[in-house]
Protein backbone atom coordinates (compact mmCIF):
# COMPACT_ATOMS: atom_id res chain seq x y z
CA UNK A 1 84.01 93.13 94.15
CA UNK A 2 85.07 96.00 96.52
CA UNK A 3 88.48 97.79 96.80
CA UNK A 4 89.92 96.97 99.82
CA UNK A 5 91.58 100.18 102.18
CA UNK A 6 94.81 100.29 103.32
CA UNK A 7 93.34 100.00 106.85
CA UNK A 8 91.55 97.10 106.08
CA UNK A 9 94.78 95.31 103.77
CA UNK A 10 95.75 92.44 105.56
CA UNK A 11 99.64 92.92 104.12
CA UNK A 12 100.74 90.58 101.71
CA UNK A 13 100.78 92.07 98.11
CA UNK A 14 101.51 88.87 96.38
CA UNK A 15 104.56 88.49 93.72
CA UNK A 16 102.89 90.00 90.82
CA UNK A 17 101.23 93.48 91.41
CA UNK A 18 99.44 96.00 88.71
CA UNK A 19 99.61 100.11 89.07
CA UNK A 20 97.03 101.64 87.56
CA UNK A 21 95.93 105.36 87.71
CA UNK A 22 95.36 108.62 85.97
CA UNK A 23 98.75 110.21 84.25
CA UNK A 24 100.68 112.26 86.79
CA UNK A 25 99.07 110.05 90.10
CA UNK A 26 102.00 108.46 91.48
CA UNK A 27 102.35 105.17 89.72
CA UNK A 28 106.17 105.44 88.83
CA UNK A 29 107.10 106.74 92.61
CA UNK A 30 105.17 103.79 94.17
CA UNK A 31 106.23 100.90 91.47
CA UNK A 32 109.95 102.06 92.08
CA UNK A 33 109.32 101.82 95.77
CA UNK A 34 107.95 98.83 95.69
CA UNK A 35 110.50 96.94 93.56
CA UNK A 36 113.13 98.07 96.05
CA UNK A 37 111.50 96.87 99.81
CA UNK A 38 110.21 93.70 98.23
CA UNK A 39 112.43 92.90 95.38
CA UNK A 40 110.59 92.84 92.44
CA UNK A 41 111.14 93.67 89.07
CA UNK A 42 109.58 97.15 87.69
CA UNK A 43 108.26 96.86 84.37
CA UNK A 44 107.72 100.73 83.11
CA UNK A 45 105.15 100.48 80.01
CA UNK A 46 105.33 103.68 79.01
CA UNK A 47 109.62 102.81 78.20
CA UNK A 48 108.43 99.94 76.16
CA UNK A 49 105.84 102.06 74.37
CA UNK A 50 107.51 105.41 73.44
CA UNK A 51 110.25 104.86 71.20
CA UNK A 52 112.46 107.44 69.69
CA UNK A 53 111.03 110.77 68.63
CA UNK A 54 107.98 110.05 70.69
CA UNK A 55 106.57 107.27 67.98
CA UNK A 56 104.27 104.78 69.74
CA UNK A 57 105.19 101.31 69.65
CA UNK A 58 102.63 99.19 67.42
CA UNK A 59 99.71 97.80 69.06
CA UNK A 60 100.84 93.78 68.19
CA UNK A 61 104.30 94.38 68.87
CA UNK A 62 103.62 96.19 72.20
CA UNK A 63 101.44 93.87 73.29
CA UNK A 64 103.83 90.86 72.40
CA UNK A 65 106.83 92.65 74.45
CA UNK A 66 104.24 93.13 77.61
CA UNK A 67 103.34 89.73 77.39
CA UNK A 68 106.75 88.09 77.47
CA UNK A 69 107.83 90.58 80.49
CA UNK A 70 104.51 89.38 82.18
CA UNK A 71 105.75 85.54 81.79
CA UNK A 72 108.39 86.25 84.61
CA UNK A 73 107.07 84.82 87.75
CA UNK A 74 107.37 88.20 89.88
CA UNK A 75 107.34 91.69 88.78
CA UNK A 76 105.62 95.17 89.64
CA UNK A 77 104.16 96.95 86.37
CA UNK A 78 102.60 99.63 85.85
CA UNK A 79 100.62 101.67 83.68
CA UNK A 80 96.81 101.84 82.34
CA UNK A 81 97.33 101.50 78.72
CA UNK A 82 94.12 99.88 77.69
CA UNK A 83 95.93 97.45 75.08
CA UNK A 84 97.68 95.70 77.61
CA UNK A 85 95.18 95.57 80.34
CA UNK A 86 93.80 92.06 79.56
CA UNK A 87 97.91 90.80 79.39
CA UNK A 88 98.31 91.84 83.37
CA UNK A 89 94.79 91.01 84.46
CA UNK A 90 95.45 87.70 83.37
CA UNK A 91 98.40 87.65 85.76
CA UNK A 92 98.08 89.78 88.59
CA UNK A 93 97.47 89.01 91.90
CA UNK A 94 96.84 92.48 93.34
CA UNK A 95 95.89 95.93 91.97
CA UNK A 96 96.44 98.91 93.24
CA UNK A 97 94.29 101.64 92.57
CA UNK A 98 95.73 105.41 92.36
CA UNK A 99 92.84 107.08 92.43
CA UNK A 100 93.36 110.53 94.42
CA UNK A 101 91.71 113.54 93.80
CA UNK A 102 92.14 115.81 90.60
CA UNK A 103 93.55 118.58 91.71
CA UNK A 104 95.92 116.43 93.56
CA UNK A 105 96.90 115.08 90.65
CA UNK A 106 96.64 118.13 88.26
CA UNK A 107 99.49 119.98 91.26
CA UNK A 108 101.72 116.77 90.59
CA UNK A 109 101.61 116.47 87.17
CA UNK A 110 101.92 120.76 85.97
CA UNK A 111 104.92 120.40 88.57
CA UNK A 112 106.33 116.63 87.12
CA UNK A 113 106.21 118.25 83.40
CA UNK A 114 107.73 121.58 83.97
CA UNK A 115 110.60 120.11 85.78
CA UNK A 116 111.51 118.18 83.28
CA UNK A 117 110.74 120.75 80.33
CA UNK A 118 113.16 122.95 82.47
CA UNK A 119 116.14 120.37 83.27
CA UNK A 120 115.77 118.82 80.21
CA UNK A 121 115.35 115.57 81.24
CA UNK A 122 116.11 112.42 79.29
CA UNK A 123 112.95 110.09 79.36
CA UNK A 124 112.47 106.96 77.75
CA UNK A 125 114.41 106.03 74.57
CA UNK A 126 116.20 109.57 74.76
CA UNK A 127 112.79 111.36 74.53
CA UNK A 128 112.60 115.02 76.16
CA UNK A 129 109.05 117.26 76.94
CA UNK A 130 108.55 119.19 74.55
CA UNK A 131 107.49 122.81 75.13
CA UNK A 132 104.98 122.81 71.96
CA UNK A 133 103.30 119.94 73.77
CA UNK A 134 103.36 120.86 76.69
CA UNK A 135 100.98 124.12 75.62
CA UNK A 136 98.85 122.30 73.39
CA UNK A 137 95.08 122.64 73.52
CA UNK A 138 95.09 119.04 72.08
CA UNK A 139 94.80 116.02 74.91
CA UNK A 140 96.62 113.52 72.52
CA UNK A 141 99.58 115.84 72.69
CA UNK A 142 100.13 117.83 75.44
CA UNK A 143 100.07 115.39 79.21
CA UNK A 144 98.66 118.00 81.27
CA UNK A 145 95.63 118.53 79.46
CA UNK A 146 95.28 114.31 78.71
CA UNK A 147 95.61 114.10 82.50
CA UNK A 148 92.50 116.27 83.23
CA UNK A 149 90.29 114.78 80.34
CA UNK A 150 90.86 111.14 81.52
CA UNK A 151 90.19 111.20 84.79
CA UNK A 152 87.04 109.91 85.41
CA UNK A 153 87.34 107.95 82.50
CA UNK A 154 90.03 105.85 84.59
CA UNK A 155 88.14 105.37 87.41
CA UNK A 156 85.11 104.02 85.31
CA UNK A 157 87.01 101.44 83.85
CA UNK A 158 89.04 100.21 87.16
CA UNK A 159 85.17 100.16 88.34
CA UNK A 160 84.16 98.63 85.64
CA UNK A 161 87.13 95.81 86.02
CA UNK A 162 86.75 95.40 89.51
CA UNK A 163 82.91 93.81 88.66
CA UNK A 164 83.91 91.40 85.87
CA UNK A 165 84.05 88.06 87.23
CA UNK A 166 87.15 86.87 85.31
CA UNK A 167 88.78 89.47 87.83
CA UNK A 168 87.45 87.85 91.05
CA UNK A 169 90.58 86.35 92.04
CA UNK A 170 92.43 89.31 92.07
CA UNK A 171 92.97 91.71 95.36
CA UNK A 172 92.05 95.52 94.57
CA UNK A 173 93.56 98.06 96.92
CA UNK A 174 92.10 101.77 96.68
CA UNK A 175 94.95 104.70 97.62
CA UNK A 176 92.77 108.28 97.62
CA UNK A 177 95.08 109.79 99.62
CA UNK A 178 98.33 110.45 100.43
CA UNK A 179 97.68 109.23 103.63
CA UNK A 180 96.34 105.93 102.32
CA UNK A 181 99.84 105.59 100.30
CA UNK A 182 101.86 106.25 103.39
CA UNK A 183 99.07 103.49 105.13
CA UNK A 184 99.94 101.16 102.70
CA UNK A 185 103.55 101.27 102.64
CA UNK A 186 103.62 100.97 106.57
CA UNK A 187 102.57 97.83 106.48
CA UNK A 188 105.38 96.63 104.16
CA UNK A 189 107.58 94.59 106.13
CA UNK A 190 110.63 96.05 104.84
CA UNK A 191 109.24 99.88 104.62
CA UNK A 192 111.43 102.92 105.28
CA UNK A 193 109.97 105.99 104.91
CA UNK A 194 110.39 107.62 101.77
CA UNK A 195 112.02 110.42 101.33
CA UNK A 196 109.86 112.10 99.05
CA UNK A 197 106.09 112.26 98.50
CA UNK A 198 104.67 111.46 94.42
């Protein structure tokens, strides 16, 4: 199966629709935006799995808490935790693909970070970036660095998806650009333009 362009979308997203991407490629921006035009709930997995302090949530019990936010008959998630992936698949009528160049993502993620290292930003669960990992050499810890090192690793497996059969029903929509994005969101019937790029 082929990912579809934003040119070539015919317009409908369906009721329940799957972010996926690299860390720092958009996917909050657009799943906001997407639960405000078309009125859908936004289900943020990385809220349900970093707790306090930055502890993961267990594999079972995350899994269990996606699945019961998936049984709601219309939502927007997003997220590529690889855990979960089988949950939404199982659910989703369209997917769409972040998948825009690295340095694109590499500016938006050094700049994401270090704004909220400097403002001190709450994040999930009253969690804050923390210098130390910010600066770490190791990708398990520091977000920039697990950005760059997974990068092609996410676009094998949304390949990879895309060609299982059990996925054939689903609609795959490819964004490489900012351009695309903007394409996309045009043909929303209820799009304004936003205000501010991911």
């Amino acid at each position: 199966m082929q990912s579809a362009t934003p040119s070539n979308w015919p317009g409908s997203l369906g009721q329940r629709i799957s972010i996926v991407g690299g860390s720092g490629a958009g996917k909050t921006y657009l799943a906001k935006l997407l639960s405000q035009r078309l009125g859908l709930p936004h289900i943020e997995q990385d809220a349900i799995f970093h707790q306090p302090g930055w502890q993961p949530l267990p594999r079972d019990e995350f899994r269990e808490r996606v699945t019961q936010v998936l049984a709601e008959p219309r939502w927007v998630v997003e997220g590529s935790y690889s855990a979960t992936r089988p949950l939404i698949l199982a659910r989703a009528e369209t997917v769409i693909w972040l998948d825009l160049p690295r340095t694109r993502v590499m500016y938006q993620i050094v700049t994401r970070t270090l704004g909220r290292l400097l403002t001190r930003k709450t994040l999930w669960n009253g969690n804050r970036e923390r210098l130390r990992n910010v600066i770490s050499l190791d990708p398990s810890r520091s977000i920039i660095l697990w950005s760059w090192t997974r990068h092609g690793l996410y676009r094998e497996r949304v390949l990879a998806e895309q060609q299982d059969p059990a996925n054939a029903g689903i609609h795959y929509i490819r964004i490489r650009s900012r351009a695309d994005l903007h394409t996309l969101l045009g043909k929303l019937p209820s799009f304004v333009t936003p205000g501010s790029a991911p």
